[in-house]
PDB file of N, CA and C in Angstrom:
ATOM      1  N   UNK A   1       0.846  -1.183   0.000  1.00  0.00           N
ATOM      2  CA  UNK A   1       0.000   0.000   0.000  1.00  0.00           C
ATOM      3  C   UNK A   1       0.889   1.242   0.000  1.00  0.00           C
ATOM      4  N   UNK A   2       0.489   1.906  -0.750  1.00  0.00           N
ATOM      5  CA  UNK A   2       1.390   3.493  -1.165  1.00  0.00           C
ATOM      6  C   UNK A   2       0.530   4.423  -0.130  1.00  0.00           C
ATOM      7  N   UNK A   3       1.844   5.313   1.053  1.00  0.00           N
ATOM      8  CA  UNK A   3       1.718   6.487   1.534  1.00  0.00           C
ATOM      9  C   UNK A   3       1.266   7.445   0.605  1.00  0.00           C
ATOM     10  N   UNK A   4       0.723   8.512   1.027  1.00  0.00           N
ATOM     11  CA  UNK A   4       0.822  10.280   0.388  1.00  0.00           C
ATOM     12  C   UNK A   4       1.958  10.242   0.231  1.00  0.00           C
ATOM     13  N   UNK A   5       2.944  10.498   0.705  1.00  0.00           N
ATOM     14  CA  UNK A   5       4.361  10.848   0.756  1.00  0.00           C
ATOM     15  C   UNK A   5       4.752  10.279  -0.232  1.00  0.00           C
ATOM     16  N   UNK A   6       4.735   8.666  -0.829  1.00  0.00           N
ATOM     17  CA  UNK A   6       5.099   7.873  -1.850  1.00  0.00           C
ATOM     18  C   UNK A   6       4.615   8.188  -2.934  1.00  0.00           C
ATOM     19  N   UNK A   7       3.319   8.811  -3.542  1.00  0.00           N
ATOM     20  CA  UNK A   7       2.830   9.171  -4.507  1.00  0.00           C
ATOM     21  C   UNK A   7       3.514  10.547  -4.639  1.00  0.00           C
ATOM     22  N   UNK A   8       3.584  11.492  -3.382  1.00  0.00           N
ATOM     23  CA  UNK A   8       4.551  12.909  -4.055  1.00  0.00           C
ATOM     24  C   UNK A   8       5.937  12.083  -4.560  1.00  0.00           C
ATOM     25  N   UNK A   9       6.354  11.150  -4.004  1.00  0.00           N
ATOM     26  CA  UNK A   9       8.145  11.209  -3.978  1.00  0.00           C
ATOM     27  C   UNK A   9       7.897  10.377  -5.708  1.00  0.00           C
ATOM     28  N   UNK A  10       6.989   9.624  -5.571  1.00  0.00           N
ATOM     29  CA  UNK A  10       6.711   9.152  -7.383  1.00  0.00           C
ATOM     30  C   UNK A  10       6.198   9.831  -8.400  1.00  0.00           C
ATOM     31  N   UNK A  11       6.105  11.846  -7.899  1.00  0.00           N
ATOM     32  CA  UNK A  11       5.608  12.646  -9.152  1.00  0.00           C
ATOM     33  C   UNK A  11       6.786  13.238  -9.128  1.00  0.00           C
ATOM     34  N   UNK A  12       7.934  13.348  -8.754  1.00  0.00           N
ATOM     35  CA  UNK A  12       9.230  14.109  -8.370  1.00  0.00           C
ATOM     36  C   UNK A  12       9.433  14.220 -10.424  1.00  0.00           C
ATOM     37  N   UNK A  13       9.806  15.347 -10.600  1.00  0.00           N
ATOM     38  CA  UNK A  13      10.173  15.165 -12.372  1.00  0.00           C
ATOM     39  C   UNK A  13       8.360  15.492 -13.761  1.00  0.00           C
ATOM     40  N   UNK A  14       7.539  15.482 -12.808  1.00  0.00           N
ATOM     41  CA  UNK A  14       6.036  15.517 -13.109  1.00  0.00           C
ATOM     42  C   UNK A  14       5.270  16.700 -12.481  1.00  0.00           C
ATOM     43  N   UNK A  15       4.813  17.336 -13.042  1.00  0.00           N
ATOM     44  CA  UNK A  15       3.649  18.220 -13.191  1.00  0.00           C
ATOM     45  C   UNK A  15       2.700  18.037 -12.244  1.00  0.00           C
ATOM     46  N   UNK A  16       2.312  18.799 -11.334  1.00  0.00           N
ATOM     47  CA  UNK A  16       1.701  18.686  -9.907  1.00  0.00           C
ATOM     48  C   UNK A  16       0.814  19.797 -10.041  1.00  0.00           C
ATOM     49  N   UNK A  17      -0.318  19.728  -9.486  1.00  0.00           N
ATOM     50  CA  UNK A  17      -1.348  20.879  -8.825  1.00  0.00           C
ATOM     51  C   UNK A  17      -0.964  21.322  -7.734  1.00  0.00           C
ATOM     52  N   UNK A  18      -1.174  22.114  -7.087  1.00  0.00           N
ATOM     53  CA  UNK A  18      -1.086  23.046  -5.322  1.00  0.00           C
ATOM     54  C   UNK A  18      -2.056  23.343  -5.031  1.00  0.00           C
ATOM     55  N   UNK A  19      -3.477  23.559  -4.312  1.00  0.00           N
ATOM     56  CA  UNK A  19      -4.033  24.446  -4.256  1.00  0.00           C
ATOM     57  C   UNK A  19      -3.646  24.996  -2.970  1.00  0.00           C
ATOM     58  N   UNK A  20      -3.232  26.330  -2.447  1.00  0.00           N
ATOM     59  CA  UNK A  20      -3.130  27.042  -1.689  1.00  0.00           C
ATOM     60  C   UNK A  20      -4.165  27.404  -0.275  1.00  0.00           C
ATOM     61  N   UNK A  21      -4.186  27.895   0.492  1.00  0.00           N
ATOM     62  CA  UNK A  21      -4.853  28.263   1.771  1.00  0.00           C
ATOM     63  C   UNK A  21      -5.658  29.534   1.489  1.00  0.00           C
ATOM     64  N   UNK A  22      -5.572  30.833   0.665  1.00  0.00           N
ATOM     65  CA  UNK A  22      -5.902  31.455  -0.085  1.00  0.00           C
ATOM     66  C   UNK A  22      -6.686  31.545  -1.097  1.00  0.00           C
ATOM     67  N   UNK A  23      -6.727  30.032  -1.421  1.00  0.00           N
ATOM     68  CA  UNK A  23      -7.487  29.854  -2.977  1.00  0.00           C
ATOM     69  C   UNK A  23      -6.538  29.966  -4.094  1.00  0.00           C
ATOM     70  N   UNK A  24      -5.876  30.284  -3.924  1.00  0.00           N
ATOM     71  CA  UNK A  24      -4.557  29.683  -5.595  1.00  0.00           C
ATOM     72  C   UNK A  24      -4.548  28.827  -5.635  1.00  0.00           C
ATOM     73  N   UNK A  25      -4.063  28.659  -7.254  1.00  0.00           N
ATOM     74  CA  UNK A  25      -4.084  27.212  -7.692  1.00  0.00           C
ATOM     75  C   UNK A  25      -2.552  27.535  -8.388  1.00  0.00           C
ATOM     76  N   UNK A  26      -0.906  26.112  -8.062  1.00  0.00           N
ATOM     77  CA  UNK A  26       0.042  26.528  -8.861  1.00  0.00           C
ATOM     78  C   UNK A  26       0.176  25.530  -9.166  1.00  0.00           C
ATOM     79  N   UNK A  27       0.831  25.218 -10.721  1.00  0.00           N
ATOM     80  CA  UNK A  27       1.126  24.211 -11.375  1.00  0.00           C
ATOM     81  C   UNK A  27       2.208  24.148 -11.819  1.00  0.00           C
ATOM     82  N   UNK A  28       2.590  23.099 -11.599  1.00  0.00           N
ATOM     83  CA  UNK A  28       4.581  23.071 -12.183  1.00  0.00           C
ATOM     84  C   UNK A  28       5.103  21.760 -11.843  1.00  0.00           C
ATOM     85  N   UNK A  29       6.037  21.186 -12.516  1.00  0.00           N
ATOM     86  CA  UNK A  29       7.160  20.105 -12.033  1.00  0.00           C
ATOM     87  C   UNK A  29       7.863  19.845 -11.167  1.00  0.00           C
ATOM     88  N   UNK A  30       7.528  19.345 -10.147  1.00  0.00           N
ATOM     89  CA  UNK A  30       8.000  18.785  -8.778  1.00  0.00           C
ATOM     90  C   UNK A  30       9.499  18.344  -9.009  1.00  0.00           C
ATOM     91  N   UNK A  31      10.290  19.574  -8.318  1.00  0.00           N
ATOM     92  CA  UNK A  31      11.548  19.008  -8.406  1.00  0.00           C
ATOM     93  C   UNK A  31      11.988  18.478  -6.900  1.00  0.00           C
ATOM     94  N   UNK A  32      11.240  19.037  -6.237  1.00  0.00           N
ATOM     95  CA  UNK A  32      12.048  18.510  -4.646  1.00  0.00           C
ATOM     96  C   UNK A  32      10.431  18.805  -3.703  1.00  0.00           C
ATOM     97  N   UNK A  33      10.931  17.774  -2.838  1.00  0.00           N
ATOM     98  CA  UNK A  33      10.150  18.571  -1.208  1.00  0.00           C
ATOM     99  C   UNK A  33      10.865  17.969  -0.104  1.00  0.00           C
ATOM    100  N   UNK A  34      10.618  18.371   1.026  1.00  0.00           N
ATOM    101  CA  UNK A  34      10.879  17.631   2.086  1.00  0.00           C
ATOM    102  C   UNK A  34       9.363  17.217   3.454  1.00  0.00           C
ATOM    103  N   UNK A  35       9.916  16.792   4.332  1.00  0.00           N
ATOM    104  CA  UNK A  35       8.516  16.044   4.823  1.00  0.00           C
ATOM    105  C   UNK A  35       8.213  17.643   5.662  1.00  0.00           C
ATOM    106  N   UNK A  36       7.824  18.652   5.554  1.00  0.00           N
ATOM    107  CA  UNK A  36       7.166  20.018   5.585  1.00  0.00           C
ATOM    108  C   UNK A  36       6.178  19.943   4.576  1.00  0.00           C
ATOM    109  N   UNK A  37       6.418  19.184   4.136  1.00  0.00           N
ATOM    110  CA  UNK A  37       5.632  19.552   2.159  1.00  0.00           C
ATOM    111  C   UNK A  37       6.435  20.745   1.840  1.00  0.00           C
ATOM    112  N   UNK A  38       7.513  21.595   2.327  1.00  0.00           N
ATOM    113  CA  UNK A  38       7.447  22.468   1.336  1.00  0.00           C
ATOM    114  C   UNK A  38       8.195  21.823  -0.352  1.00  0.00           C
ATOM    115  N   UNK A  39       8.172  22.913  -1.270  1.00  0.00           N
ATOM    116  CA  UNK A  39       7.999  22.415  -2.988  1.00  0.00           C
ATOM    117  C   UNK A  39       8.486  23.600  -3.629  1.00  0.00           C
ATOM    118  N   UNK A  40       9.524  22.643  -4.119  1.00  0.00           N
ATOM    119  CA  UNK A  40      10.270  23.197  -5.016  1.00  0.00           C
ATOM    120  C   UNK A  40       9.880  22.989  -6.720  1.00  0.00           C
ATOM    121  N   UNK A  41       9.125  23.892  -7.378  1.00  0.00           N
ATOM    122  CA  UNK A  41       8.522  23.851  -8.621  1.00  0.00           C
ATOM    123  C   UNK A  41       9.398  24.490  -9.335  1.00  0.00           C
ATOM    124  N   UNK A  42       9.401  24.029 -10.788  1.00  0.00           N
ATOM    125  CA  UNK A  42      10.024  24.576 -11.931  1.00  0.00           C
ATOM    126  C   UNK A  42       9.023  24.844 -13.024  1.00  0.00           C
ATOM    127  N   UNK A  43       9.014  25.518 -13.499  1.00  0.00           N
ATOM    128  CA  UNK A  43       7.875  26.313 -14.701  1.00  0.00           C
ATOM    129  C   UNK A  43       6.749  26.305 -14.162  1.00  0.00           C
ATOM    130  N   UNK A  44       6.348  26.979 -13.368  1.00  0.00           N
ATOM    131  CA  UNK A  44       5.393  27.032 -12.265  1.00  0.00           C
ATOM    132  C   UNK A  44       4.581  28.464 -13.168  1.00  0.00           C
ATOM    133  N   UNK A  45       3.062  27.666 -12.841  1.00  0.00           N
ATOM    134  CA  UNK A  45       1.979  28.876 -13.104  1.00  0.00           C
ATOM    135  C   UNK A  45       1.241  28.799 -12.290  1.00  0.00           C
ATOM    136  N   UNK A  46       0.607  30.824 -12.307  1.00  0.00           N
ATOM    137  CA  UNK A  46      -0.327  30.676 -11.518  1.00  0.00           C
ATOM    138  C   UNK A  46      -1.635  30.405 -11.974  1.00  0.00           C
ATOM    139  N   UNK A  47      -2.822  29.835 -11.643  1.00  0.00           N
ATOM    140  CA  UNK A  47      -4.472  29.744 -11.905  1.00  0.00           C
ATOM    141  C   UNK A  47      -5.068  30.009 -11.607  1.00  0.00           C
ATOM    142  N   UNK A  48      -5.945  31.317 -12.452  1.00  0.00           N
ATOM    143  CA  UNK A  48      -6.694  31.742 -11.561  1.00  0.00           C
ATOM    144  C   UNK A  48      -8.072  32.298 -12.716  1.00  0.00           C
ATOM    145  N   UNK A  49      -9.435  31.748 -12.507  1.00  0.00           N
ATOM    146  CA  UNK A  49     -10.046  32.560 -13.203  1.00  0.00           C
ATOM    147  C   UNK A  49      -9.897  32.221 -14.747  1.00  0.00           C
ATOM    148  N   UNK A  50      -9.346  30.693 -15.358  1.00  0.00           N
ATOM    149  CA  UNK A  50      -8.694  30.716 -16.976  1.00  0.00           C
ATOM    150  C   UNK A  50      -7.915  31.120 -17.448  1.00  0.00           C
ATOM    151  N   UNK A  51      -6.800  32.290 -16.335  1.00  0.00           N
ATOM    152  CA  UNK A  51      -5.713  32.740 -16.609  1.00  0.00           C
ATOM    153  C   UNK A  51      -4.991  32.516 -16.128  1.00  0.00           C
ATOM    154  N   UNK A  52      -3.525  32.197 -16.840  1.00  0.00           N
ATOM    155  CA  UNK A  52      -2.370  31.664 -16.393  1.00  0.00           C
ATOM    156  C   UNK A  52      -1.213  32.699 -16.145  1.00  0.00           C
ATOM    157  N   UNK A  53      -0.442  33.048 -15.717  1.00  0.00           N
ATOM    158  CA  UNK A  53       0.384  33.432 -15.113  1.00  0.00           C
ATOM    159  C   UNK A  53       1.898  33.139 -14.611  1.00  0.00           C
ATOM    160  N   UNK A  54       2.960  33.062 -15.737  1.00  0.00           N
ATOM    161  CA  UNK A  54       3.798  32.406 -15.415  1.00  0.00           C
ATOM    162  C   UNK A  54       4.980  32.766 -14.300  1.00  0.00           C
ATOM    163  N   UNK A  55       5.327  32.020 -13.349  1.00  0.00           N
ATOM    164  CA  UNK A  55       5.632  32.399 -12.464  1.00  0.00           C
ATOM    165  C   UNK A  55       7.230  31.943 -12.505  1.00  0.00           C
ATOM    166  N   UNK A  56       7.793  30.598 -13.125  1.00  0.00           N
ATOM    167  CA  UNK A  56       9.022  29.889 -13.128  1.00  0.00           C
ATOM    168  C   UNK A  56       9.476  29.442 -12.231  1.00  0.00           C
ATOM    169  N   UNK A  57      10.623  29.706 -11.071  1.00  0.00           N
ATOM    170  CA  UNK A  57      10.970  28.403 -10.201  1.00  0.00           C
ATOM    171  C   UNK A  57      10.636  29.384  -8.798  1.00  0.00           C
ATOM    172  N   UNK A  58       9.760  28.694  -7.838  1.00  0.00           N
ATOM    173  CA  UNK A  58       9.244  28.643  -7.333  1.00  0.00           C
ATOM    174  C   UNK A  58       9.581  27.933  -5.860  1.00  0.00           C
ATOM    175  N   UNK A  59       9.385  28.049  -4.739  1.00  0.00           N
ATOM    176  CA  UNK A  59       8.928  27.205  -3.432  1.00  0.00           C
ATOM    177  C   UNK A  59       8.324  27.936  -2.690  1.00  0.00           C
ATOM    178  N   UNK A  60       6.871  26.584  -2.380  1.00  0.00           N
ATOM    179  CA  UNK A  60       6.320  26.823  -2.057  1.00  0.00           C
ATOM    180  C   UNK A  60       6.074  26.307  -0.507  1.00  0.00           C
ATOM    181  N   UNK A  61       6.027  27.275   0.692  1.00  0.00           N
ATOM    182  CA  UNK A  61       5.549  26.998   1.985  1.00  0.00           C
ATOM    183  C   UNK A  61       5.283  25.885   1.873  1.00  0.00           C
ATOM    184  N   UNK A  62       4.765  24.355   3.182  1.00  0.00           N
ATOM    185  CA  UNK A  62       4.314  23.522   2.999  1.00  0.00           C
ATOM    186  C   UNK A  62       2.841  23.868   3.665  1.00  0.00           C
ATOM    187  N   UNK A  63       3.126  24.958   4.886  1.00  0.00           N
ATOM    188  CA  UNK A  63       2.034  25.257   5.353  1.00  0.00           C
ATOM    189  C   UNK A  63       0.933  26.374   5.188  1.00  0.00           C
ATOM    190  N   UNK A  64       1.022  26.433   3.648  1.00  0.00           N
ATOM    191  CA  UNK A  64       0.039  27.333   3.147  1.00  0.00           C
ATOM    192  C   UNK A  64      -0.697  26.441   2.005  1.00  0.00           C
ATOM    193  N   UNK A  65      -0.366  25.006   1.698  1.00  0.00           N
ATOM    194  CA  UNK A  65      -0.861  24.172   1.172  1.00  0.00           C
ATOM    195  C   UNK A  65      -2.530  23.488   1.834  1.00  0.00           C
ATOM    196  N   UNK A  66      -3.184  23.453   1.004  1.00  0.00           N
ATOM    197  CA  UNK A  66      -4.408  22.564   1.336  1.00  0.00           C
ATOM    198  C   UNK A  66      -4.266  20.825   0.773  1.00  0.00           C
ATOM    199  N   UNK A  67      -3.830  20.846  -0.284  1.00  0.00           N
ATOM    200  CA  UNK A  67      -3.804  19.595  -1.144  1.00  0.00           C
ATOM    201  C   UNK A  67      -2.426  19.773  -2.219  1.00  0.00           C
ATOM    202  N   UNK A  68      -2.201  18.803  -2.491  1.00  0.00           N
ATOM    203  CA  UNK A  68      -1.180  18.617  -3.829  1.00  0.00           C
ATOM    204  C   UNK A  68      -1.811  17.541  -4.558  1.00  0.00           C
ATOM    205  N   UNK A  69      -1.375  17.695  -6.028  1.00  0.00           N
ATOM    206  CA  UNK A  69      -2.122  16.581  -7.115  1.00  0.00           C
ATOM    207  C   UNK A  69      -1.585  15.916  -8.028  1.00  0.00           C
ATOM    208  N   UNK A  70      -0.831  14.861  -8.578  1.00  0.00           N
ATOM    209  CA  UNK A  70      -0.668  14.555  -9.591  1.00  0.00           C
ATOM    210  C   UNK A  70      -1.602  15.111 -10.546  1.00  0.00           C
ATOM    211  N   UNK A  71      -1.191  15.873 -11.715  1.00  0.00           N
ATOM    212  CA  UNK A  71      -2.092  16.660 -12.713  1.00  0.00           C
ATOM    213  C   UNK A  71      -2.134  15.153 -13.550  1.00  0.00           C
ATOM    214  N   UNK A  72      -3.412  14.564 -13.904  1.00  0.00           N
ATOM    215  CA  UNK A  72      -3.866  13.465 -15.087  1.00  0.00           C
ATOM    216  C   UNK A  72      -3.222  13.958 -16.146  1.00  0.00           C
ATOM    217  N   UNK A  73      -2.713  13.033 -16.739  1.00  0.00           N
ATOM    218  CA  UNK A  73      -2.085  12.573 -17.577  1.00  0.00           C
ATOM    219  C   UNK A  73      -0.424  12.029 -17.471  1.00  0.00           C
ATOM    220  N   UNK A  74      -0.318  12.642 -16.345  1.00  0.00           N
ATOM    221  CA  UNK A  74       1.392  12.689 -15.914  1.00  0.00           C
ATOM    222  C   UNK A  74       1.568  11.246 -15.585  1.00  0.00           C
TER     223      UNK A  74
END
């Protein structure tokens, strides 16, 4: 049986959702985290509203996170 933790450490290199504590939504390639959740993204956008927003390399708090996602198709 696969942890949370095992499914982030198996999107490491893959395209991830964030949604934020705020209501943002960021999307980008999981290059790192540690057990904080915080996240280290590369070509990172923001979502908001159908508009994107490119933001590039990125880390993100772990504790301003609500959820993280493997984005489908990845």
């Amino acid at each position: 049986m696969e942890r949370p933790i095992d499914v982030l450490n198996n999107a490491k290199g893959k395209r991830v959702l964030i949604k934020l504590k705020k209501g943002t939504e960021i999307s980008g390639i999981l290059q790192a985290m540690d057990l904080h959740l915080n996240m280290w993204l590369e070509n990172a956008e923001q979502i908001s509203d159908e508009k994107k927003t490119m933001l590039g390399t990125v880390l993100v708090r772990g504790d301003n996170i609500i959820y993280v996602s493997p984005e489908k198709g990845e």
